[in-house]
C-alpha atoms as a PDB file:
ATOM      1  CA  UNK A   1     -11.164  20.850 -59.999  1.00  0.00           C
ATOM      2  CA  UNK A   2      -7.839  19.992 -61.383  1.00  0.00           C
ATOM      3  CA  UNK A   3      -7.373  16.863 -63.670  1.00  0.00           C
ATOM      4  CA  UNK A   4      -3.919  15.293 -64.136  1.00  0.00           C
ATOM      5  CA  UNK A   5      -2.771  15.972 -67.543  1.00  0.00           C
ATOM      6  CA  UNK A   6       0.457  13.486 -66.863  1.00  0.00           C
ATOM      7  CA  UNK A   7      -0.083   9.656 -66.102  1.00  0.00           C
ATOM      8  CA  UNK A   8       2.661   8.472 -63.404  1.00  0.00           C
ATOM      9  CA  UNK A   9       4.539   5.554 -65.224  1.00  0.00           C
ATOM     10  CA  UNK A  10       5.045   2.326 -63.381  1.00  0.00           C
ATOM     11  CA  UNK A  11       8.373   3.106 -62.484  1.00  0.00           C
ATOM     12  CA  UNK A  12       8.470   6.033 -60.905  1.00  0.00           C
ATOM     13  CA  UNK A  13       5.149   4.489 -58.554  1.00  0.00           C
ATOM     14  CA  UNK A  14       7.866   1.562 -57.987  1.00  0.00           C
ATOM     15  CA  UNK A  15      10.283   3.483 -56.404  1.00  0.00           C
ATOM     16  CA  UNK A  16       8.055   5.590 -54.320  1.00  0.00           C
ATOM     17  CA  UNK A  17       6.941   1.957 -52.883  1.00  0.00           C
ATOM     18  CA  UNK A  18      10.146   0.923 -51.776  1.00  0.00           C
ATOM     19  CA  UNK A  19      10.533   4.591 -50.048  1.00  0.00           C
ATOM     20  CA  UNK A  20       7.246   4.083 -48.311  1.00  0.00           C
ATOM     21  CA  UNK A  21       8.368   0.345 -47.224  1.00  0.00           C
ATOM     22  CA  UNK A  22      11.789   1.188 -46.498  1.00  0.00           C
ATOM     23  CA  UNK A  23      10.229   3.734 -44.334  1.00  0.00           C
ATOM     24  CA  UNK A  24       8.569   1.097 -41.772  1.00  0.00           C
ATOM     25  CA  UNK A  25       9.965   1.025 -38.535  1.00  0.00           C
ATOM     26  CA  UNK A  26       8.159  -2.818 -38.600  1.00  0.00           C
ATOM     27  CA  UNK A  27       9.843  -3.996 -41.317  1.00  0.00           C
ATOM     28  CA  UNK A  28      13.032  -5.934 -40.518  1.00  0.00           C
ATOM     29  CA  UNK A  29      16.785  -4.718 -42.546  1.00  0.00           C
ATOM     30  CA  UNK A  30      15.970  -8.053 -44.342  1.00  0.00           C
ATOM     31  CA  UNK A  31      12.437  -7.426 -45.730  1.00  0.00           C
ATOM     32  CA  UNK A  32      13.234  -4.222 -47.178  1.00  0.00           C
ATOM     33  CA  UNK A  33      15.941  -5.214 -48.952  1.00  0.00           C
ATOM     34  CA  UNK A  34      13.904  -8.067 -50.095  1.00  0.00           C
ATOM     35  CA  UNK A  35      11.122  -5.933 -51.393  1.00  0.00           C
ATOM     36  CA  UNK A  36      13.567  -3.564 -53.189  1.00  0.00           C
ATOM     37  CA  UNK A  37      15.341  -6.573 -54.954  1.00  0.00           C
ATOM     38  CA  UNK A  38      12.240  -8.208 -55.936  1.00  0.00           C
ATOM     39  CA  UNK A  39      10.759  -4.948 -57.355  1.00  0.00           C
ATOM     40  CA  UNK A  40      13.505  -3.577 -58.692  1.00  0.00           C
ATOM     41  CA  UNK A  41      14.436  -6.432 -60.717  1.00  0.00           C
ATOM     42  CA  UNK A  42      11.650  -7.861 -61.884  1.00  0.00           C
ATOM     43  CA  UNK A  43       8.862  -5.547 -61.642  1.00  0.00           C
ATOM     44  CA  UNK A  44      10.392  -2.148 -63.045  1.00  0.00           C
ATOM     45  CA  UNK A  45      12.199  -3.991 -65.795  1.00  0.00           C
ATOM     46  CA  UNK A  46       8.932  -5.338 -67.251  1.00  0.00           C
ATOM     47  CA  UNK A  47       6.878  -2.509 -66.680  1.00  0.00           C
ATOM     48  CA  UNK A  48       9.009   0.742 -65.561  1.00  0.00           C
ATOM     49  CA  UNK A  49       8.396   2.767 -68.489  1.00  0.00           C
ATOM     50  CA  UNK A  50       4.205   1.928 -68.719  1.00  0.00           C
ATOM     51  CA  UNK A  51       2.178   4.088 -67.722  1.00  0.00           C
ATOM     52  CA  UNK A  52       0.336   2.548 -64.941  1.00  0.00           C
ATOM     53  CA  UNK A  53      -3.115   2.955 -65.957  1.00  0.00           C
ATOM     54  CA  UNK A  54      -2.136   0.919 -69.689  1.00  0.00           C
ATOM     55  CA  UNK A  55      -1.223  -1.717 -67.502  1.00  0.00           C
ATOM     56  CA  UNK A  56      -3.738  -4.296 -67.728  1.00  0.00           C
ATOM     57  CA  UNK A  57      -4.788  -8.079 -66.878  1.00  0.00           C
ATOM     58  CA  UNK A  58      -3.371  -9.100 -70.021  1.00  0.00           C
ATOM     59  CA  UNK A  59       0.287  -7.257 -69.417  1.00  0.00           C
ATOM     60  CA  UNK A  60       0.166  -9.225 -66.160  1.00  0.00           C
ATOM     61  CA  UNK A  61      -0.471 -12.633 -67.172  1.00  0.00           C
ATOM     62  CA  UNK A  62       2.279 -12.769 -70.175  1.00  0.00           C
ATOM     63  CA  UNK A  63       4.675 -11.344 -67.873  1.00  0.00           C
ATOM     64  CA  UNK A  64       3.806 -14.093 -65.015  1.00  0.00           C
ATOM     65  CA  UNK A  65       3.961 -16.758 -67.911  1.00  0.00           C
ATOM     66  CA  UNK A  66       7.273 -15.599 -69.071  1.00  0.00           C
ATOM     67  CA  UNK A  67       8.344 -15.298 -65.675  1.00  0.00           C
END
């Protein structure tokens, strides 16, 4: 068995969201674009770079208090 030697960073996860969302037949023009503007700038700015497994409770709650 293989074990991943590189953690995915939040960022990268991010985008491959929006992909997967914009991808939905379901989803109306307006929701997507929603979902990428919401993401994209606020959620990637604050933690695009982190690793996503360093990203903890505590990460979360100062960024919603800032917020």
């Amino acid at each position: 068995m293989e074990t991943c030697t590189q953690t995915l960073n939040f960022g990268v996860y991010a985008e491959s969201y929006i992909t997967r969302k914009n991808a939905k037949p379901t989803l109306r023009d307006s929701t997507k674009a929603l979902i990428s503007q919401q993401v994209r700038n606020h959620l990637i700015p604050a933690f695009g770079a982190m690793p996503i497994d360093k990203i903890g409770n505590v990460d979360w709650l100062k960024w919603v208090t800032e917020t």
